[in-house]
C-alpha atoms as a PDB file:
ATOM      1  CA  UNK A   1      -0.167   8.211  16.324  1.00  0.00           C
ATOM      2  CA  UNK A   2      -1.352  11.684  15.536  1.00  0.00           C
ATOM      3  CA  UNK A   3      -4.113  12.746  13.625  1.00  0.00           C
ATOM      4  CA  UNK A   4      -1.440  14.348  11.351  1.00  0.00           C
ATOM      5  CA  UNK A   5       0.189  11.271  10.333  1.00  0.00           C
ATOM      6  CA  UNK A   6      -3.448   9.431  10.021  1.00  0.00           C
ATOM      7  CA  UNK A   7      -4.439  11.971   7.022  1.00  0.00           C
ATOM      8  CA  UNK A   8      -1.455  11.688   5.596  1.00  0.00           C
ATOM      9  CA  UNK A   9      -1.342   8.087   4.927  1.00  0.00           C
ATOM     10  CA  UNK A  10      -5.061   8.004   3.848  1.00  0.00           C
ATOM     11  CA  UNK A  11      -4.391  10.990   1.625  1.00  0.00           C
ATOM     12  CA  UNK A  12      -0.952   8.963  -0.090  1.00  0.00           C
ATOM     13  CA  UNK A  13      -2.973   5.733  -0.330  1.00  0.00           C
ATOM     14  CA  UNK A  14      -6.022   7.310  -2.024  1.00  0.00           C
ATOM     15  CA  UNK A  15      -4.047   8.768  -4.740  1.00  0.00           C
ATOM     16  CA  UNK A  16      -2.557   5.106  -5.373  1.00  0.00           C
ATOM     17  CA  UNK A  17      -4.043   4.547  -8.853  1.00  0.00           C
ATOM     18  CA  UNK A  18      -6.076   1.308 -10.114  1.00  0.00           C
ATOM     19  CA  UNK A  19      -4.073  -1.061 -11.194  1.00  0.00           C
ATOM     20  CA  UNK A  20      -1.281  -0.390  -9.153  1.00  0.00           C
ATOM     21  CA  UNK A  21       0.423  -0.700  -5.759  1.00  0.00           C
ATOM     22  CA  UNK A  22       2.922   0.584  -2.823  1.00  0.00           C
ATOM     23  CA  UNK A  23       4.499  -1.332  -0.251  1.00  0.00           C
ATOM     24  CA  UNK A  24       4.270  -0.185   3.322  1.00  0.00           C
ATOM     25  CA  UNK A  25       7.052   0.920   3.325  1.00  0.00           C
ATOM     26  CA  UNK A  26       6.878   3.197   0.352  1.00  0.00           C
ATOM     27  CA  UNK A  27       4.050   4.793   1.643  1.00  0.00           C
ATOM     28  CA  UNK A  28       5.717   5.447   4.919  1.00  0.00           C
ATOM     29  CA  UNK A  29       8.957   7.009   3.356  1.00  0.00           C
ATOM     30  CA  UNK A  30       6.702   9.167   1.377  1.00  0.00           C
ATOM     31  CA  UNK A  31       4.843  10.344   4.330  1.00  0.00           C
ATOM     32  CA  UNK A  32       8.022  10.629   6.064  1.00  0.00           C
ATOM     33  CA  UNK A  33       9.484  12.718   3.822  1.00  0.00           C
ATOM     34  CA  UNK A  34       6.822  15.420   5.281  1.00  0.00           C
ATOM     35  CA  UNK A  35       6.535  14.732   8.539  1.00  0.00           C
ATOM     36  CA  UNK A  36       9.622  12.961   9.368  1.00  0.00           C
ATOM     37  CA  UNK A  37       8.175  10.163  11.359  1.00  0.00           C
ATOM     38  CA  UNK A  38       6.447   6.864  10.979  1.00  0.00           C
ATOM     39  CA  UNK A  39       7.426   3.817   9.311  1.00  0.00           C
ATOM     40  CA  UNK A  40       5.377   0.606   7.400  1.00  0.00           C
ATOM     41  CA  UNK A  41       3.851  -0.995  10.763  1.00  0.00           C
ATOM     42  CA  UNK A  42       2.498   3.009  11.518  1.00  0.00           C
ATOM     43  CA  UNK A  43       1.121   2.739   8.301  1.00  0.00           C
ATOM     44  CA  UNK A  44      -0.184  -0.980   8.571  1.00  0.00           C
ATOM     45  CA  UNK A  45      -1.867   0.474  11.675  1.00  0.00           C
ATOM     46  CA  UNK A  46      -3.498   3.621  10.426  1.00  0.00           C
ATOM     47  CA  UNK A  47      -5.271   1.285   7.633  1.00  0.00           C
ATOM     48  CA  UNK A  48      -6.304  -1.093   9.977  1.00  0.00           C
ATOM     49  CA  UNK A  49      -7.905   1.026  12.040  1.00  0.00           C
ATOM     50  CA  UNK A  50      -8.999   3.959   9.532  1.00  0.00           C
ATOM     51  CA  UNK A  51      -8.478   2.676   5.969  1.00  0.00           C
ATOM     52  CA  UNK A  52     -11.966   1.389   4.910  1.00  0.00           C
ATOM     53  CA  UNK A  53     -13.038   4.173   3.149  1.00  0.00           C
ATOM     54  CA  UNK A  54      -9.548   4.633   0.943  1.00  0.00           C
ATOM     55  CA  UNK A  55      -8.309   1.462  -1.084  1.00  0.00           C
ATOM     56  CA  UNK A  56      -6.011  -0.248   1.281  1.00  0.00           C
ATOM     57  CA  UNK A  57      -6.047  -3.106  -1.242  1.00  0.00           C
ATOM     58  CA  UNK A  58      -3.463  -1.003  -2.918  1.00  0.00           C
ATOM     59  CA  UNK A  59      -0.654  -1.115  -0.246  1.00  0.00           C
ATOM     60  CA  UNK A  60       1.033  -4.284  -0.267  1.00  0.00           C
ATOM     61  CA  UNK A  61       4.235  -6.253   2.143  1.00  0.00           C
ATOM     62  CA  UNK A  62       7.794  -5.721   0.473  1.00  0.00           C
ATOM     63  CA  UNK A  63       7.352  -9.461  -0.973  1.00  0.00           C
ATOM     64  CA  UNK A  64       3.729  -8.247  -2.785  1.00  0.00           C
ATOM     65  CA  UNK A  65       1.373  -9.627  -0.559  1.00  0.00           C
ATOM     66  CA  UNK A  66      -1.682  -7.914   0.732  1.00  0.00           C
ATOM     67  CA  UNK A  67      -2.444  -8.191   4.191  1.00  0.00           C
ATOM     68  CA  UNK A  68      -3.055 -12.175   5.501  1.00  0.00           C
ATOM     69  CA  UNK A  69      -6.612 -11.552   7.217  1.00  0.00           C
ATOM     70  CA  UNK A  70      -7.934 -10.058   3.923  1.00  0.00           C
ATOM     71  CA  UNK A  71      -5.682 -11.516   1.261  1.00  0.00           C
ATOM     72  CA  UNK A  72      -8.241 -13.718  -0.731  1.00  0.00           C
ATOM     73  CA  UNK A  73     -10.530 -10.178  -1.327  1.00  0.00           C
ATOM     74  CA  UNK A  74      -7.490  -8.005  -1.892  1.00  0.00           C
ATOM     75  CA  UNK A  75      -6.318 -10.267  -4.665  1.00  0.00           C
ATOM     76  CA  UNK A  76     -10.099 -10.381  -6.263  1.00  0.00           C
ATOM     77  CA  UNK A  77      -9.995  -6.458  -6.024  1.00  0.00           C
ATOM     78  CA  UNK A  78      -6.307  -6.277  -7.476  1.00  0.00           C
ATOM     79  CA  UNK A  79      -7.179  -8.625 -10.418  1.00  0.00           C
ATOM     80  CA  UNK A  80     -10.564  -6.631 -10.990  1.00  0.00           C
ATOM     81  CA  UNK A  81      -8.561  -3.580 -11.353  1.00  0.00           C
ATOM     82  CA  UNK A  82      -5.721  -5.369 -13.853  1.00  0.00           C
ATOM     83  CA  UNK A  83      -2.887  -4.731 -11.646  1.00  0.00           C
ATOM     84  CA  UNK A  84      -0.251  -7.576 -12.544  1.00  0.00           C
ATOM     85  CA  UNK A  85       0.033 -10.381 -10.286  1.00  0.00           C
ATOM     86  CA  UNK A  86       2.256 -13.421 -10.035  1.00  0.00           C
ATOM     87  CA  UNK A  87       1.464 -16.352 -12.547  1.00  0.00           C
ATOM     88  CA  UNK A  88       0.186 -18.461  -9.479  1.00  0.00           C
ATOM     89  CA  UNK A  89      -1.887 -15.535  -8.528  1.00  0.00           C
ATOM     90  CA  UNK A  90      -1.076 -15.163  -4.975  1.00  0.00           C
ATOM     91  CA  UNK A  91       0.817 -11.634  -4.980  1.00  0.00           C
ATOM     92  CA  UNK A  92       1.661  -8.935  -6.946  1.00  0.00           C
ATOM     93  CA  UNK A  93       4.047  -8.508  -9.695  1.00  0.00           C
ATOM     94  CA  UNK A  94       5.888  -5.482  -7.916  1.00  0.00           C
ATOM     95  CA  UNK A  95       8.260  -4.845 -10.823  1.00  0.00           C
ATOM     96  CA  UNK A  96       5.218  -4.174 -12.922  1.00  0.00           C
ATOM     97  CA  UNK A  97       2.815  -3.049 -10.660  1.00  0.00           C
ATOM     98  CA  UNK A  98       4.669  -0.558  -7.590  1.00  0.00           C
ATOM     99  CA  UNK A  99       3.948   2.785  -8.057  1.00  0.00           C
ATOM    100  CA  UNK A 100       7.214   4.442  -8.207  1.00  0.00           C
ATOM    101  CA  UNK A 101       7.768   7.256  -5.868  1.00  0.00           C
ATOM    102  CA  UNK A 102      11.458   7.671  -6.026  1.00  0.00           C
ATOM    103  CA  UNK A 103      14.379   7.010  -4.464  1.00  0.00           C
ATOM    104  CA  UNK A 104      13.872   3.880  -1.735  1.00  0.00           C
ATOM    105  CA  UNK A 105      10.247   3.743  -3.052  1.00  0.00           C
ATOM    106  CA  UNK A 106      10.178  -0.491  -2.978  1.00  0.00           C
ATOM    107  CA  UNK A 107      11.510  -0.775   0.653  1.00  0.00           C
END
């Protein structure tokens, strides 16, 4: 994975507002639509290795679940911010909560 590719997906994931989400796989059509590569493990991999200083909280699987390994703190930080979860609290509400980036945006 190119350095490219890297900025990209921090850049699309830093604009993600409070409050609100993408899936992997939103933020990897998005990206894609630039630099026509990539997909949601790419971008699951560029956060994992580079995305503590953006808010990776933001970026959620296509069923609204932040990542397993930090889960429990990427809820707390998703609640903090207001973003609309699920009543039992365990993922996000992604028809109220995905940032909508067009066409293919929840996949």
């Amino acid at each position: 994975m190119d350095e490219e590719y890297r900025e990209l997906v921090l850049d699309v994931v830093e604009a993600i507002p409070a409050g609100r989400v993408m899936t992997y796989g939103a933020v990897a059509a998005l990206v894609g639509q630039t630099l026509q590569r990539g997909g949601p493990r790419q971008v699951g991999t560029v956060l994992r290795q580079m995305g503590g200083g953006v808010p990776w909280w933001r970026v959620v699987n296509a069923a609204g679940q932040p990542p397993l390994h930090k889960r429990a703190l990427a809820l707390e930080r998703l609640r903090g911010e207001g973003c609309p979860l699920t009543p039992d609290g365990s993922r996000v509400a992604l028809a109220a909560a995905h940032l909508d980036t067009g066409p293919g945006a929840r996949s």
